[in-house]
Protein backbone atom coordinates (compact mmCIF):
# COMPACT_ATOMS: atom_id res chain seq x y z
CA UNK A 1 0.00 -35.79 -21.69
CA UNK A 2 2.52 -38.75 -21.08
CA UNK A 3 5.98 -38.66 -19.63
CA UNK A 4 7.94 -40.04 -16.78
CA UNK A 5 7.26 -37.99 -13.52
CA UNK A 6 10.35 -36.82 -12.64
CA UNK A 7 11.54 -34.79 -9.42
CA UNK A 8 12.84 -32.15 -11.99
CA UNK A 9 9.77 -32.45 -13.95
CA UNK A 10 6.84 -32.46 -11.70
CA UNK A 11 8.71 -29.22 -10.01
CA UNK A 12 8.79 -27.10 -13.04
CA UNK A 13 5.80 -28.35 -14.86
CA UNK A 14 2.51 -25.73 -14.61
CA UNK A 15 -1.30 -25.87 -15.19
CA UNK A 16 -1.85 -24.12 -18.49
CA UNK A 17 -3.26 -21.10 -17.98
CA UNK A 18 -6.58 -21.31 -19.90
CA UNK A 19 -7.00 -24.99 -17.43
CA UNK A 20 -8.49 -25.14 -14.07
CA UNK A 21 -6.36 -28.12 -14.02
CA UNK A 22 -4.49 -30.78 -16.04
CA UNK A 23 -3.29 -34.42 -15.53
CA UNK A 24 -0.29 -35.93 -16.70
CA UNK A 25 0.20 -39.33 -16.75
CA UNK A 26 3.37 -41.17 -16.09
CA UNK A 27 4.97 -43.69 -18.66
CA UNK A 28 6.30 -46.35 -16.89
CA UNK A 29 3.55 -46.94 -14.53
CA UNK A 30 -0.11 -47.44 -15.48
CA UNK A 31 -2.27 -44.97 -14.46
CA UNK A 32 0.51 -43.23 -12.02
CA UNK A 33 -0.41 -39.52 -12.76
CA UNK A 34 0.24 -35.94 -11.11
CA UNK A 35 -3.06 -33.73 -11.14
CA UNK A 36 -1.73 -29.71 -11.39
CA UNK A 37 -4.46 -27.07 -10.37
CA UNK A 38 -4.61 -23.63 -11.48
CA UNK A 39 -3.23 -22.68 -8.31
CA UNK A 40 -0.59 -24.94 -8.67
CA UNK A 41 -1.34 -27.61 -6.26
CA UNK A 42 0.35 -30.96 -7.46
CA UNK A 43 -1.07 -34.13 -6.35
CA UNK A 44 0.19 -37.46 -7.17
CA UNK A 45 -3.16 -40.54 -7.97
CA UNK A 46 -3.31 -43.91 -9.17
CA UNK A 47 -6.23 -44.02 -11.61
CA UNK A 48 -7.75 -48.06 -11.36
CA UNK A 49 -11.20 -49.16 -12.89
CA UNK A 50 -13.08 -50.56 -10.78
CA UNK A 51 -15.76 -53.75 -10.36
CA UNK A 52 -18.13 -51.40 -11.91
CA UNK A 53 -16.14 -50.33 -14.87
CA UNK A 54 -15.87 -46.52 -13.46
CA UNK A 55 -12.42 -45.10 -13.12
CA UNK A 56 -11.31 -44.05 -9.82
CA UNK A 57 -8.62 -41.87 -8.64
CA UNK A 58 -6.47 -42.90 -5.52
CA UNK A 59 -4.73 -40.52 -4.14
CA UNK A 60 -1.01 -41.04 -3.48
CA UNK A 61 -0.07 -37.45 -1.96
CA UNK A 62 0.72 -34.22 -2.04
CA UNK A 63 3.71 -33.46 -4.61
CA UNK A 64 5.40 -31.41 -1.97
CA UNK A 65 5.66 -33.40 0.40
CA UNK A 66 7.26 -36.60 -1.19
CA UNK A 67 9.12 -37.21 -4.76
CA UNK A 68 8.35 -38.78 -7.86
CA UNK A 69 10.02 -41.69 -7.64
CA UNK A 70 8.42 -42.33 -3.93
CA UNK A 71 5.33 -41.88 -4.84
CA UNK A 72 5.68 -43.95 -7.60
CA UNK A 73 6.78 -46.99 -5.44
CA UNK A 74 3.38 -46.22 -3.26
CA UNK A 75 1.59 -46.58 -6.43
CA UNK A 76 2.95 -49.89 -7.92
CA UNK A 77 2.05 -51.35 -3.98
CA UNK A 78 -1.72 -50.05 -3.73
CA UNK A 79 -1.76 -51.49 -7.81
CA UNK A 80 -0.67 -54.51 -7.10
CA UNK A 81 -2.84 -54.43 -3.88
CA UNK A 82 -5.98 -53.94 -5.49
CA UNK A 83 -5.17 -56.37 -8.23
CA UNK A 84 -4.99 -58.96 -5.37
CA UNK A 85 -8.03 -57.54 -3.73
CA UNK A 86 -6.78 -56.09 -0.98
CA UNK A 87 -7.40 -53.30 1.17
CA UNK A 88 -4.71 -50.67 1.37
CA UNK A 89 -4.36 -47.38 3.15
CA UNK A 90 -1.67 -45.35 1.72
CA UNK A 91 0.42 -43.94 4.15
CA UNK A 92 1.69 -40.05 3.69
CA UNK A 93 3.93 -38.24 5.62
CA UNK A 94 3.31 -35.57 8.05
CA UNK A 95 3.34 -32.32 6.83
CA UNK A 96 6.09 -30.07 8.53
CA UNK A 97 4.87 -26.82 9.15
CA UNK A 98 6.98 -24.37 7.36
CA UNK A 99 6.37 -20.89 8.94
CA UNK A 100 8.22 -17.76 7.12
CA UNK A 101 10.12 -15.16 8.18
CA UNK A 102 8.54 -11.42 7.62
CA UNK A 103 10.54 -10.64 4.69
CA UNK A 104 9.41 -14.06 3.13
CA UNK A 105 6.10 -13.21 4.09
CA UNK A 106 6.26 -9.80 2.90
CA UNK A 107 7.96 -10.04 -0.34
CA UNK A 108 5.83 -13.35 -1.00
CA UNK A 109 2.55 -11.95 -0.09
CA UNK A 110 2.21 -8.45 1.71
CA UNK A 111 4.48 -6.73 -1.14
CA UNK A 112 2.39 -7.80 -3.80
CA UNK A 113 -1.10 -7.41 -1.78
CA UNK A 114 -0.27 -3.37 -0.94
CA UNK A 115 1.30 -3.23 -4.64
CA UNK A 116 -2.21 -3.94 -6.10
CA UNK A 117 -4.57 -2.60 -3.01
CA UNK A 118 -3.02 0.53 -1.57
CA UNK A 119 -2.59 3.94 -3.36
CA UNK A 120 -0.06 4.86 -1.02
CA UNK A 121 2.34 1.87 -0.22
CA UNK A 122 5.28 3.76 -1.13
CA UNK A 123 4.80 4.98 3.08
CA UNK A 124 4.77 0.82 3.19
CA UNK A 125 7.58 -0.04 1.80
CA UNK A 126 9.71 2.45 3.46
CA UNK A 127 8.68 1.50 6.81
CA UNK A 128 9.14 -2.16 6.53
CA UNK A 129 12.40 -1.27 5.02
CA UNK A 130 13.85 1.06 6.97
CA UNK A 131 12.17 0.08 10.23
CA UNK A 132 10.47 -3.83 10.23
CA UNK A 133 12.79 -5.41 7.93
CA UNK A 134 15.94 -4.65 9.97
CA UNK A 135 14.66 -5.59 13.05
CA UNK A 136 12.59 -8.99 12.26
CA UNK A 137 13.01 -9.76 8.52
CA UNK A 138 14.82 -12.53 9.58
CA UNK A 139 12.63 -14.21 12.08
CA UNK A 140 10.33 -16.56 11.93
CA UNK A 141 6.93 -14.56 12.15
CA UNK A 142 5.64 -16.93 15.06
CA UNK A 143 8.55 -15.64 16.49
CA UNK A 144 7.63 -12.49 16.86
CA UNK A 145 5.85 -11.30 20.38
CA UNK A 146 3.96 -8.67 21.47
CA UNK A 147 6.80 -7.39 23.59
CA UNK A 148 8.93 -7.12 20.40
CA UNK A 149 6.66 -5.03 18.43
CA UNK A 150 6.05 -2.94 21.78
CA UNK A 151 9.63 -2.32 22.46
CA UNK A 152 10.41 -1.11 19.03
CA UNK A 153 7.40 0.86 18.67
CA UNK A 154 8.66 2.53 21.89
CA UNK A 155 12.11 2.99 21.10
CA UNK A 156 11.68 4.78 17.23
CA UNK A 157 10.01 7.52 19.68
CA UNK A 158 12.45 7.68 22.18
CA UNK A 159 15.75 6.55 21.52
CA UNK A 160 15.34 7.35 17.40
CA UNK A 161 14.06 10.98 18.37
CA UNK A 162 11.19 10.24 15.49
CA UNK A 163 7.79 11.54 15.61
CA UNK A 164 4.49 9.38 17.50
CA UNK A 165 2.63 9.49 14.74
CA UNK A 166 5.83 7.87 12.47
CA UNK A 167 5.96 5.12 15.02
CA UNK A 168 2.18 4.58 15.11
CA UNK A 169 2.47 3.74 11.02
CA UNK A 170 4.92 1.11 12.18
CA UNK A 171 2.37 -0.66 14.48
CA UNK A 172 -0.49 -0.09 12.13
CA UNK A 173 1.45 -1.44 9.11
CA UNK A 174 3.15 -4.53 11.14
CA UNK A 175 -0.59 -5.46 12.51
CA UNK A 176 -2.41 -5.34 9.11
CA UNK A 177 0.82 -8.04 7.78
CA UNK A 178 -0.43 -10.44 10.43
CA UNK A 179 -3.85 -10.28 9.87
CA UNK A 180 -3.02 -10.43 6.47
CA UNK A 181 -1.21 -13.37 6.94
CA UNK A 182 -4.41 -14.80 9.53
CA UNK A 183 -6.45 -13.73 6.19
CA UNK A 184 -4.14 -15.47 4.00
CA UNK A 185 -3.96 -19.02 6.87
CA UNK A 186 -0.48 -18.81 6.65
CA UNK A 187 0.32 -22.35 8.48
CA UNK A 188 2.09 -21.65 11.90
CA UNK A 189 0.19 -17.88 12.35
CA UNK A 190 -2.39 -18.35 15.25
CA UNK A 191 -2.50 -14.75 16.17
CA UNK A 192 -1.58 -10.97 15.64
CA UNK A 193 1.25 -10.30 18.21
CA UNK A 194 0.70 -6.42 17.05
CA UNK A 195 -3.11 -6.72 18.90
CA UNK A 196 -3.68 -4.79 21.69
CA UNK A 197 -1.01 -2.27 21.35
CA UNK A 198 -1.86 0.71 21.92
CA UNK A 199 -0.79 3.99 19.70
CA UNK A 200 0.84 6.76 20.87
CA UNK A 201 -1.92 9.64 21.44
CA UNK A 202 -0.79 12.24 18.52
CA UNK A 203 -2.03 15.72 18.49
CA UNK A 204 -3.08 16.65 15.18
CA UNK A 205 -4.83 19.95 16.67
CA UNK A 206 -1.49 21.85 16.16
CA UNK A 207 -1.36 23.13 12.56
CA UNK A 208 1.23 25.41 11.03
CA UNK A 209 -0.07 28.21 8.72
CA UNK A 210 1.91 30.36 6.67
CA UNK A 211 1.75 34.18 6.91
CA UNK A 212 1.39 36.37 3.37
CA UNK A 213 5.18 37.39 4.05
CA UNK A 214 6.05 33.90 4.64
CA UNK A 215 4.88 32.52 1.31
CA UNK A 216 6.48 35.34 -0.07
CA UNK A 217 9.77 34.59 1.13
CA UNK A 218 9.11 30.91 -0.05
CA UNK A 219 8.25 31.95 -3.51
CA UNK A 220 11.36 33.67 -3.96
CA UNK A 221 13.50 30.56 -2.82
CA UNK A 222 11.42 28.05 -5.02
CA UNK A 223 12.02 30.06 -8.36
CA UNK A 224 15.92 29.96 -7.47
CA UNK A 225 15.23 26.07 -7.41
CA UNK A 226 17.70 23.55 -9.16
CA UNK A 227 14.13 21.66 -9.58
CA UNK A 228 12.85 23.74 -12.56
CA UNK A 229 9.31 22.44 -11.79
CA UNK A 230 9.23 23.37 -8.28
CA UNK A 231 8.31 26.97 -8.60
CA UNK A 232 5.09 25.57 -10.04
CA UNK A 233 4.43 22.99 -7.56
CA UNK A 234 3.89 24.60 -4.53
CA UNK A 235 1.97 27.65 -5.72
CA UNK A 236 -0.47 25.03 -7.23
CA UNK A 237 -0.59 23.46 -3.90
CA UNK A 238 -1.13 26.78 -2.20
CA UNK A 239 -3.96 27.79 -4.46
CA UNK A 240 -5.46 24.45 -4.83
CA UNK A 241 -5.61 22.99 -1.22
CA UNK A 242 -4.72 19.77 -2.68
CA UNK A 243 -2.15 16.87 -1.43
CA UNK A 244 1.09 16.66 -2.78
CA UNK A 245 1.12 13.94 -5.10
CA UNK A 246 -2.45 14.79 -6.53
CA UNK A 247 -0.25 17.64 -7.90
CA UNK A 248 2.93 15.59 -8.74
CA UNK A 249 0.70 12.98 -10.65
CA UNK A 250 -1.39 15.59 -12.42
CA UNK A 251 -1.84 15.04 -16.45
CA UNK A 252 -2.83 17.67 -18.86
CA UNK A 253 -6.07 15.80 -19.89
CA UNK A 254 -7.56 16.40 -16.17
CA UNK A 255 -7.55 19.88 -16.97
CA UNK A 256 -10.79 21.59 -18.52
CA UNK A 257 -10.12 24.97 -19.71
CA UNK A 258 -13.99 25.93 -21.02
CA UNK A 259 -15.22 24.58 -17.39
CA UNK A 260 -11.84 25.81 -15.80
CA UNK A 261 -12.57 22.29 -13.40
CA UNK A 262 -9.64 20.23 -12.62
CA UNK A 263 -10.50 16.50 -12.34
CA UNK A 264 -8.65 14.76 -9.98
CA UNK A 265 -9.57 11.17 -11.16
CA UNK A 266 -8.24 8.88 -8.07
CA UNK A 267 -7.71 10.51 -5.01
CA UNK A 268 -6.30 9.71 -1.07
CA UNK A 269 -10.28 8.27 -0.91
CA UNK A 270 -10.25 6.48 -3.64
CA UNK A 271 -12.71 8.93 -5.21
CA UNK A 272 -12.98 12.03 -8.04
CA UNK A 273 -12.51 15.45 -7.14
CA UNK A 274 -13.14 18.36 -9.32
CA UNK A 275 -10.78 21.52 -8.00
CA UNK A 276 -12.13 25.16 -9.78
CA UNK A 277 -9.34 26.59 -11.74
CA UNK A 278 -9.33 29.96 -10.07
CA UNK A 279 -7.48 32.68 -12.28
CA UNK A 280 -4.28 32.49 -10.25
CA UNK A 281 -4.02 29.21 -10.79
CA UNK A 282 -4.63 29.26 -14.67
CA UNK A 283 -2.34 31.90 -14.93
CA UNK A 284 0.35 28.99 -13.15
CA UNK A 285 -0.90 26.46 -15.58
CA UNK A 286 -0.47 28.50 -18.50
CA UNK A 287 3.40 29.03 -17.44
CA UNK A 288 4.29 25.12 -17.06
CA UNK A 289 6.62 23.88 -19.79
CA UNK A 290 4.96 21.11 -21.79
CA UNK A 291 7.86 18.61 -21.04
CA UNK A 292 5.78 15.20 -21.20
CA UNK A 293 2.72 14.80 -23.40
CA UNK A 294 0.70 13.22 -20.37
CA UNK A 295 2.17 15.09 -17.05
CA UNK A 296 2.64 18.55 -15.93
CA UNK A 297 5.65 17.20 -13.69
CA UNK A 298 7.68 14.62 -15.31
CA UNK A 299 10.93 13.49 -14.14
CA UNK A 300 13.73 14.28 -16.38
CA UNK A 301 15.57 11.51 -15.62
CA UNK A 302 12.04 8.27 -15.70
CA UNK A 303 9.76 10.74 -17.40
CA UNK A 304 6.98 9.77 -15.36
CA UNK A 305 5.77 11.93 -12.13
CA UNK A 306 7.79 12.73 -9.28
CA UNK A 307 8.18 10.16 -6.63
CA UNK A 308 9.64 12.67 -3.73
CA UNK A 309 10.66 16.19 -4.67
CA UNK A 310 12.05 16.16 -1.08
CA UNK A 311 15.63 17.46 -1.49
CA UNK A 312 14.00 20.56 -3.27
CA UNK A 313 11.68 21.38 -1.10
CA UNK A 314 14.03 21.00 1.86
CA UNK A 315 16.46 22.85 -0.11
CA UNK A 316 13.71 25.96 -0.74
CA UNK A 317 12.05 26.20 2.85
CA UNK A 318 15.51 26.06 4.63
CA UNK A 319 16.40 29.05 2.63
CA UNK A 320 13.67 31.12 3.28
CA UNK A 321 14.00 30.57 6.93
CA UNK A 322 10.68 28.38 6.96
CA UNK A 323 12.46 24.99 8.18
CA UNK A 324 9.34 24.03 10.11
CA UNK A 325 6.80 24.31 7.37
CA UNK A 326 5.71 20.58 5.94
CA UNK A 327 4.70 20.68 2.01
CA UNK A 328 1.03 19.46 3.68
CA UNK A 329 0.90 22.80 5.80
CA UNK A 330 0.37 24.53 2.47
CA UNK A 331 -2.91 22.46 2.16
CA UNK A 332 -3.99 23.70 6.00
CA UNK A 333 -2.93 27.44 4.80
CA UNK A 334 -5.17 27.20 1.60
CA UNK A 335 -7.94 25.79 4.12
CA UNK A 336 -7.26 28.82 6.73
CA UNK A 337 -7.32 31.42 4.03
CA UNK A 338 -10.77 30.15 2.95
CA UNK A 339 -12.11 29.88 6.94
CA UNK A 340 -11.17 33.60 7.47
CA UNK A 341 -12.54 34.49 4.42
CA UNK A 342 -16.02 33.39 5.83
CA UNK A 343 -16.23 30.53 3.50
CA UNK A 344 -18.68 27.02 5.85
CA UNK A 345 -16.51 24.43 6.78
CA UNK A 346 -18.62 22.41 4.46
CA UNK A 347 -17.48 24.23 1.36
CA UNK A 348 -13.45 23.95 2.87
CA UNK A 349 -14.42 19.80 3.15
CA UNK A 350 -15.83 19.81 0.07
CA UNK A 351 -12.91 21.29 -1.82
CA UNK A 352 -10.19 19.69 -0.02
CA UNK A 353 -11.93 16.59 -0.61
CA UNK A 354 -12.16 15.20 3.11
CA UNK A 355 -14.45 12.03 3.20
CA UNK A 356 -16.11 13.12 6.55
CA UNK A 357 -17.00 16.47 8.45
CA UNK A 358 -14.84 15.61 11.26
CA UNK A 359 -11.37 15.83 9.76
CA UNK A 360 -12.62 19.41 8.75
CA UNK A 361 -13.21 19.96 12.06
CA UNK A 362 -9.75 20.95 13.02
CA UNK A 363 -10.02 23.96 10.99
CA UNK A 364 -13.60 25.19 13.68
CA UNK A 365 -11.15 27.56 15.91
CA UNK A 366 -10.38 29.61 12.72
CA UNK A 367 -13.89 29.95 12.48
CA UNK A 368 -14.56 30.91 15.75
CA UNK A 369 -12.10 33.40 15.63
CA UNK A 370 -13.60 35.22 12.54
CA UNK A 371 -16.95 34.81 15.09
CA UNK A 372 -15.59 36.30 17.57
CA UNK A 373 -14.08 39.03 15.62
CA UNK A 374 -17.46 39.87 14.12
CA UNK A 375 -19.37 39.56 18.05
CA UNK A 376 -16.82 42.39 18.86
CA UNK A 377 -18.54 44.52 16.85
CA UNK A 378 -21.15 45.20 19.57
CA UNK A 379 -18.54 46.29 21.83
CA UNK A 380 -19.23 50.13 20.18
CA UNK A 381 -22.48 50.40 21.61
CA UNK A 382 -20.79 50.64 25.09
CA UNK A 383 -18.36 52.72 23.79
């Protein structure tokens, strides 16, 4: 391709997309061409022939950092200079180091990267936008120190009243940008200020189960919902054990009714999980309206799943006098019905789909307490 190298030009101008990369040669100076890659690196060259008849490429420099028409002048010199037989070095300019601010870097590069990667980077986004973004979008990320991140990592605990585990996300997510951006050699990044932080120590032993009367009390709240889908949402998350939005995303086709299996294609893991369709919860399934052709929980408004049924929920749980109870402690009730039942903790992993024993593990005490229950037995022969 020929045409005058512009400023205007070379900026808009892309490699095709079937090319690796493409040269386009200038018009008013011989052999003055700009090389685009695939990855759109521009480079400016002089293409001479040489003693030996083979065509060589001199490089000017890098499109970014100088213009068309300056490059073009450094082009007619080293021409003329070779024509004379001299020896020319071509003199660039430094590059400046351009380092971006977090929300450059993260609607550039992490936005994208967690779009495409993570199954749950909605929890992402919200932190960086409610939490990271406010406080250093607009700072220059080698700005950012270690005392930063620990001060607001402190003060979402203690002066926003918001859980440790909620403020641990923060410093996980705001640590995996930098080394992102390490990953990525962002120019200017050296190191991840977030390093060496430590999280606050969160107690995951304390679970909330619900009582028989308790889910009772729910039930009756949920059916009264202005959400006419939530009165089957949580009793399917009550009798499946499964997380919320493996239930909000579910699709009719995932269902096998001469198995009775439930396929959960993609899960938390990033693997399948088939979930037995117990008679309670066909007898759920059969009640669902048939509002979308692919979901059992479409939106009325997008038509596609639910992305927070939050208000609802809230809504339901407050009513029945439960406001303590998380949608997720449904999950730990359907795992505590199934420890006092007798079922191993290896069938409770298995079903809830836990990718190692010890996150079942939390669930032992209920064991132990059937144990000891059934050890107290002996206690009539000294009666």
């Amino acid at each position: 391709m020929v045409t005058k190298l512009t400023n205007a030009f070379v900026k808009r101008i892309e490699c095709k997309s079937d090319a690796t990369k493409e040269e386009i040669y200038d018009g008013t100076l011989k052999g003055f061409l700009l090389e685009i890659k695939s990855n759109n690196r521009k480079t400016f060259y002089l293409k001479t022939q040489g003693i030996d008849k083979k065509m060589k490429y001199n490089r000017i420099g890098d499109a970014s950092l100088m213009s068309a028409d300056t490059a073009r002048i450094k082009a007619l010199k080293l021409k003329v200079a070779i024509e004379e037989g001299k020896d020319v070095v071509i003199q660039t300019p430094q590059a400046k180091i351009v380092v971006p601010t977090l929300k450059e870097f993260y609607n550039n590069n992490y936005l994208p990267y967690v779009q495409k990667h993570i199954k749950s980077h909605e929890t992402n986004i919200s932190v960086f936008k409610n939490h990271l973004l406010p406080a250093f979008g607009n700072i220059k990320m080698d700005k950012i120190t270690k005392l930063d991140i620990l001060k607001i990592h402190t003060e979402i605990v203690y002066k926003k009243k918001m859980a440790p585990a909620s403020a641990n996300k923060l410093l996980i997510f705001i640590s995996h940008a930098f080394h992102l951006a390490l990953e990525y050699k962002i120019k200017g990044i050296s190191e991840n200020p977030a390093k060496g932080i430590k999280p606050f120590i969160v107690n995951n032993e304390i679970q909330r189960f619900i009582t028989k009367k308790e889910t009772k009390r729910l039930m009756d709240e949920v059916t009264k919902s202005d959400n006419i889908h939530l009165k089957y949402i949580v009793p399917m998350l009550i009798l499946s054990g499964c997380r919320r939005n493996e239930v909000l995303t579910a699709r009719w086709r995932d269902f096998d009714l001469i198995q009775m299996m439930w396929t959960i294609p993609i899960t938390k893991n990033g693997k399948k999980r088939i979930i037995p369709i117990t008679p309670q919860l066909y007898e759920i399934y059969k009640e669902i309206p048939k509002h979308s052709a692919i979901y059992l929980f479409p939106s009325s408004k997008t038509k596609k799943p639910y992305i927070s049924i939050y208000c609802s929920w809230n809504t339901a749980r407050v009513k029945a006098g439960l406001p303590d109870v998380r949608m997720h402690d449904l999950r730990h009730s359907f795992a505590s019905a199934l420890v006092n039942s007798g079922r191993s903790l290896y069938e409770v992993q298995t079903l809830l789909g836990h990718s190692s024993s010890k996150m079942t593990q939390r669930y032992a005490h209920l064991s132990n307490e059937a144990l000891m229950s059934a050890a107290s037995c002996a206690g009539k022969l000294m009666g």
